[in-house]
N, C-alpha and C. Protein backbone atom coordinates (compact mmCIF):
# COMPACT_ATOMS: atom_id res chain seq x y z
N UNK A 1 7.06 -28.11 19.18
CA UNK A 1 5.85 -28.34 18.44
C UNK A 1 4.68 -27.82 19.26
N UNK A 2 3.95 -27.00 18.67
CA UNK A 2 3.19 -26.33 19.32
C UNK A 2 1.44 -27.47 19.16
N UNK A 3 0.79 -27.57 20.40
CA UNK A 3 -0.32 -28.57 19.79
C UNK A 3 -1.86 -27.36 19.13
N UNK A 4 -2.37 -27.99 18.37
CA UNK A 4 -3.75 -27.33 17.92
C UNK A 4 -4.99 -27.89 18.64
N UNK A 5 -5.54 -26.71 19.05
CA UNK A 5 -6.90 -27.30 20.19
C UNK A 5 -8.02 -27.40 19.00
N UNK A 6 -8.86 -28.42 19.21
CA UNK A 6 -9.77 -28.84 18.53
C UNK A 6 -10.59 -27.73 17.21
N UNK A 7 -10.64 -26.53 17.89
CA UNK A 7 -11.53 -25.48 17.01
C UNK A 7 -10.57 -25.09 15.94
N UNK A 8 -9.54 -25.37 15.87
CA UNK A 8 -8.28 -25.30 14.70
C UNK A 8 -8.60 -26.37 13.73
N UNK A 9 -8.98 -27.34 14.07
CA UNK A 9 -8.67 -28.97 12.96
C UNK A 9 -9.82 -29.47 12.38
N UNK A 10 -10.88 -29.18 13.44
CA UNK A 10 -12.00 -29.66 12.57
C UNK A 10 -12.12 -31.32 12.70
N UNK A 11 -11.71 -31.76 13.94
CA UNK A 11 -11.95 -33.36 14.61
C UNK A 11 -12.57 -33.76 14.59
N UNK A 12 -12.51 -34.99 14.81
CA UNK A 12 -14.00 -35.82 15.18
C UNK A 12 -13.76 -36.08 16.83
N UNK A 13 -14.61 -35.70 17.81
CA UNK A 13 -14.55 -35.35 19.14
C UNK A 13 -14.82 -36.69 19.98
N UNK A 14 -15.51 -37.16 19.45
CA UNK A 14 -15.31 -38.63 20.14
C UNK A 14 -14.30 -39.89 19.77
N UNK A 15 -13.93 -39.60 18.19
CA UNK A 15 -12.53 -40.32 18.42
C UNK A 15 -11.12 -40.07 19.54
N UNK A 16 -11.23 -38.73 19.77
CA UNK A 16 -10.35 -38.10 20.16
C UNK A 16 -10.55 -38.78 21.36
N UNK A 17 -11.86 -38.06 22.09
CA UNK A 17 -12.56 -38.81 23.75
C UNK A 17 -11.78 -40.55 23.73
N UNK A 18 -12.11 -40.97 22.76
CA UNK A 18 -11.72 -42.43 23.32
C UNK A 18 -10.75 -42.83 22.85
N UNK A 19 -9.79 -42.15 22.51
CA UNK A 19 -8.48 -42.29 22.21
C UNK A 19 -7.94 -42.20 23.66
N UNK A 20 -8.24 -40.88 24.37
CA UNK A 20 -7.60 -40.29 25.41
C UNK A 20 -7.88 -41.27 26.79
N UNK A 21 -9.26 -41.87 26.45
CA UNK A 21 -9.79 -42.87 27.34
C UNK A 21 -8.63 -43.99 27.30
N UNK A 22 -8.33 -44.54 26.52
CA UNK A 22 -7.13 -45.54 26.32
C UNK A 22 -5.57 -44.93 26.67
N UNK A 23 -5.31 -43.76 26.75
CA UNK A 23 -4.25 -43.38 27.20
C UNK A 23 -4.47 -43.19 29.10
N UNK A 24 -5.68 -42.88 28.99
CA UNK A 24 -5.69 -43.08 30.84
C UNK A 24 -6.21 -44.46 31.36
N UNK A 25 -6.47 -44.89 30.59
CA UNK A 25 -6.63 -46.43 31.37
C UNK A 25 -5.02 -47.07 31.20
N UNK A 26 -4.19 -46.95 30.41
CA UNK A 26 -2.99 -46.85 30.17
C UNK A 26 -1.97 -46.51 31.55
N UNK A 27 -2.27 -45.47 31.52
CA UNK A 27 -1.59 -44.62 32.70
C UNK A 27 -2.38 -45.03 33.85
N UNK A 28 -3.47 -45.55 34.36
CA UNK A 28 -3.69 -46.14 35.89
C UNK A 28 -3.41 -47.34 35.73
N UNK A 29 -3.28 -48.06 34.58
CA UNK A 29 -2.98 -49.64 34.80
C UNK A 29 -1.44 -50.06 35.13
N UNK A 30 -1.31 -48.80 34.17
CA UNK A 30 0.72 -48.35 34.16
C UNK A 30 1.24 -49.79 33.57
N UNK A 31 0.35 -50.12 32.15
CA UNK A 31 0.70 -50.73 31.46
C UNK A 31 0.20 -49.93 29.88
N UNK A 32 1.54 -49.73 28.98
CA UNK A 32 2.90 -50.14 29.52
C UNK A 32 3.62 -49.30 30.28
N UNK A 33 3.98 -49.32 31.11
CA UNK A 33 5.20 -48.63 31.93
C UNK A 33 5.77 -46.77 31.57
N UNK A 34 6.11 -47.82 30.17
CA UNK A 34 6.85 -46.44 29.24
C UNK A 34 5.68 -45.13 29.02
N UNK A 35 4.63 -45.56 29.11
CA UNK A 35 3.26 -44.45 28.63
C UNK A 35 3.74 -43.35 30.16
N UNK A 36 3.65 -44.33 31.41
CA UNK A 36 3.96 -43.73 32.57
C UNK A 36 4.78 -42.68 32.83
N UNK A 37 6.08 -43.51 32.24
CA UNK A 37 7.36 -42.75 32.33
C UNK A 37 7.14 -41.06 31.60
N UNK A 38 6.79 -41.54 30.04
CA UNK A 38 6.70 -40.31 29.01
C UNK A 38 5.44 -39.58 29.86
N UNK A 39 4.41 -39.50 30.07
CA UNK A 39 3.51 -38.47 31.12
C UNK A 39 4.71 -37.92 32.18
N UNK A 40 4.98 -38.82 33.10
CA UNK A 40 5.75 -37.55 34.23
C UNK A 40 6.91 -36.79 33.76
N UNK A 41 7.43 -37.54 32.19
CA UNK A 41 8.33 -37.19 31.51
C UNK A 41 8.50 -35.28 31.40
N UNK A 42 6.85 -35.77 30.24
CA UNK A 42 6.44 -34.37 29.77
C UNK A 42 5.78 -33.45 31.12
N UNK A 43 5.27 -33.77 32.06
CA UNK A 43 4.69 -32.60 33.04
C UNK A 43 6.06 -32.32 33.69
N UNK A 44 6.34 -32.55 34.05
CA UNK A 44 7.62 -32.12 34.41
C UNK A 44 8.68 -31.50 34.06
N UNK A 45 8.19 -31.34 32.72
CA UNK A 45 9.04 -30.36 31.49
C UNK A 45 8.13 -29.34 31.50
N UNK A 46 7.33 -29.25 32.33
CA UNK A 46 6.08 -28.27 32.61
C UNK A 46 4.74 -28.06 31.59
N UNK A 47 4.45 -29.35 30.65
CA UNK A 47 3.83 -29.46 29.79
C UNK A 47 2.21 -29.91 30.46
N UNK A 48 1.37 -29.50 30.50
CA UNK A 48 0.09 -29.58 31.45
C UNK A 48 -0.43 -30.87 31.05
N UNK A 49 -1.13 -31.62 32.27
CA UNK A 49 -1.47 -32.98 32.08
C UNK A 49 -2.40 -33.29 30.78
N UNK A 50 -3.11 -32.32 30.70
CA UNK A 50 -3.78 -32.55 28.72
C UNK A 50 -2.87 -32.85 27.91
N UNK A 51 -2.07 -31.65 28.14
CA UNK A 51 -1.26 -32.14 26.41
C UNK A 51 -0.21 -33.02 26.70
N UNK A 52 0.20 -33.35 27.71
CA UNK A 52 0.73 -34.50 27.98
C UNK A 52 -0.27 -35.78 27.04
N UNK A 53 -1.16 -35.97 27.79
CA UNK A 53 -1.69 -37.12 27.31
C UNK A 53 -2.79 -37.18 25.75
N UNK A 54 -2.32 -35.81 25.51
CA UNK A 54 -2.64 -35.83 23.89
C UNK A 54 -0.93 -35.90 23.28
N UNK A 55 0.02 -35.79 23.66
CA UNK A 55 1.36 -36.34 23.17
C UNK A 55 1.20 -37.40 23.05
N UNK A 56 0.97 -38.19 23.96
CA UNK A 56 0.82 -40.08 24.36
C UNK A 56 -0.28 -40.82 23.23
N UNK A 57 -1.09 -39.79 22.89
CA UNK A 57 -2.48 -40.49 22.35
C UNK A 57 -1.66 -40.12 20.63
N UNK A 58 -0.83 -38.91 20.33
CA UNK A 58 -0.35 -39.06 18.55
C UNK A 58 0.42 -40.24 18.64
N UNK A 59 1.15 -40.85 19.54
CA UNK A 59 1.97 -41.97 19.87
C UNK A 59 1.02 -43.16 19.75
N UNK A 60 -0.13 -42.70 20.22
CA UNK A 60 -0.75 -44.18 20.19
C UNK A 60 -1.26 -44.15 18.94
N UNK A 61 -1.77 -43.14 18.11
CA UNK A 61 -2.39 -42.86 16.95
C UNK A 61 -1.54 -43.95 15.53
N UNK A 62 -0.34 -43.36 15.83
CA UNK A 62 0.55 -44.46 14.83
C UNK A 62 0.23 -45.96 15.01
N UNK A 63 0.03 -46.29 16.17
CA UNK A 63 -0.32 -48.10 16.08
C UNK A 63 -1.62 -47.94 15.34
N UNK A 64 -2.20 -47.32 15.65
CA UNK A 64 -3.78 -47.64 15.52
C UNK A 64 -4.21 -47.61 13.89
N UNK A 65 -3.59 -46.68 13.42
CA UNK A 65 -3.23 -46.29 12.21
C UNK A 65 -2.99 -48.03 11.19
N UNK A 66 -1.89 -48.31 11.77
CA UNK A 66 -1.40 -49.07 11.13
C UNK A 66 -2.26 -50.81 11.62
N UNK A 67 -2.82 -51.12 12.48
CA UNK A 67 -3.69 -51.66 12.81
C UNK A 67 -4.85 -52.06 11.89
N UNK A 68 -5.60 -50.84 11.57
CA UNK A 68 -6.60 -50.48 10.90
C UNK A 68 -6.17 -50.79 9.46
N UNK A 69 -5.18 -49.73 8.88
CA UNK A 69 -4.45 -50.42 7.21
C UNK A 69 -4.35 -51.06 7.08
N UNK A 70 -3.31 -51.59 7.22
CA UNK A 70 -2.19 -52.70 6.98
C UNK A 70 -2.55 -54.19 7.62
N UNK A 71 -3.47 -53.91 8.39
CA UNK A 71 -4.09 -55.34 9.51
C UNK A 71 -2.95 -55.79 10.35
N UNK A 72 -2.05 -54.95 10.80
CA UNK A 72 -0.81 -55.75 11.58
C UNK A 72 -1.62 -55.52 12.85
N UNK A 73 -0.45 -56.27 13.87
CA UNK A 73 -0.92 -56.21 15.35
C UNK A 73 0.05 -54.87 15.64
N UNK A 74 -1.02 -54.31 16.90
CA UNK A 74 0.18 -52.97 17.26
C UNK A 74 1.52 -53.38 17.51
N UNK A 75 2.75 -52.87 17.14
CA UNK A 75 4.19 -52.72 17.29
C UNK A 75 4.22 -52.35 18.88
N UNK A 76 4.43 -52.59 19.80
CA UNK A 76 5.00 -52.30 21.20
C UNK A 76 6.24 -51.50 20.98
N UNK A 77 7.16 -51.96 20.28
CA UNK A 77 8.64 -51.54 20.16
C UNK A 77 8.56 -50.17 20.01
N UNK A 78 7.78 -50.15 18.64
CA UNK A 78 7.57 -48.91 18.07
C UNK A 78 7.11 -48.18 18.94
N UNK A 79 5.72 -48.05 19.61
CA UNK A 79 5.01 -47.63 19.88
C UNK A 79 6.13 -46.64 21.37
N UNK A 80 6.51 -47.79 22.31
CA UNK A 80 7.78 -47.66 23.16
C UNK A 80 8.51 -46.51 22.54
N UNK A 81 9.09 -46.71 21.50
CA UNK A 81 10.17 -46.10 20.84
C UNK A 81 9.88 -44.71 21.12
N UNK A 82 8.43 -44.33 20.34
CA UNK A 82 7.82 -43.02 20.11
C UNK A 82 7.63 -42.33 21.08
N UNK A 83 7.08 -43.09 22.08
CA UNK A 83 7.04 -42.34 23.88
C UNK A 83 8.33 -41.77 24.15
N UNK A 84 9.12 -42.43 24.01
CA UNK A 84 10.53 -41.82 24.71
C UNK A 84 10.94 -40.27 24.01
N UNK A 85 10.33 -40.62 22.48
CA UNK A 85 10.88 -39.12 21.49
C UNK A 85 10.17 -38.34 22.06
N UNK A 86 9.02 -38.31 22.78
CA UNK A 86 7.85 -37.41 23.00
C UNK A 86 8.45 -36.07 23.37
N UNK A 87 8.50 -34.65 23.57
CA UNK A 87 7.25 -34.25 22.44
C UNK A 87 6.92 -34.01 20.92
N UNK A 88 8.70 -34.48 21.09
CA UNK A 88 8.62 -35.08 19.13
C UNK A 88 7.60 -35.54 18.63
N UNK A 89 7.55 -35.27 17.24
CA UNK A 89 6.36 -35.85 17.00
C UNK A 89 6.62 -37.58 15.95
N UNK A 90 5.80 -38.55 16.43
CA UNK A 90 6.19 -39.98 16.23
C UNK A 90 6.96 -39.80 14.84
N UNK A 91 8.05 -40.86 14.88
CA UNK A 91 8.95 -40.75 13.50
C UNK A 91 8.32 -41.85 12.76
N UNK A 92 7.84 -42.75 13.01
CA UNK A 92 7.55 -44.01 12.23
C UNK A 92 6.33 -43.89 11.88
């Protein structure tokens, strides 16, 4: 899966910013764990620390998603689940 840099999609640039903000406070708190794992996962598959942690952030996108709709609390399981598929893109 190839990723699209912003001038392709037509984003909103500060959702994105503080999406990514929550994936690195994520990754220094190294909670959860699994966010950790899937980053050294993907650089190490030689995938550069950006799109690493824009992999982590479509992963986080699905909780948030469903958060916002549906009013549930984020799924961990899920969320877990999706990190590990990474650079798949989330199934749920």
């Amino acid at each position: 899966m190839k990723l699209r840099r912003e001038e392709d999609q037509g984003h909103n640039p500060y959702l994105k910013a503080a999406v990514l903000e929550v994936v690195q406070n994520q990754l220094e708190a190294n909670d959860p764990p699994e966010a950790r794992e899937a980053f050294n996962r993907l650089t190490s598959q030689g995938i550069s620390e950006e799109d690493a942690k824009i992999y982590i952030a479509q992963a986080m996108c699905v909780e948030i998603y469903d958060v916002l709709k549906y009013k549930k609390l984020c799924d961990l399981e899920r969320y877990t689940r999706n990190l590990k598929r990474l650079p798949k893109e989330p199934k749920e």
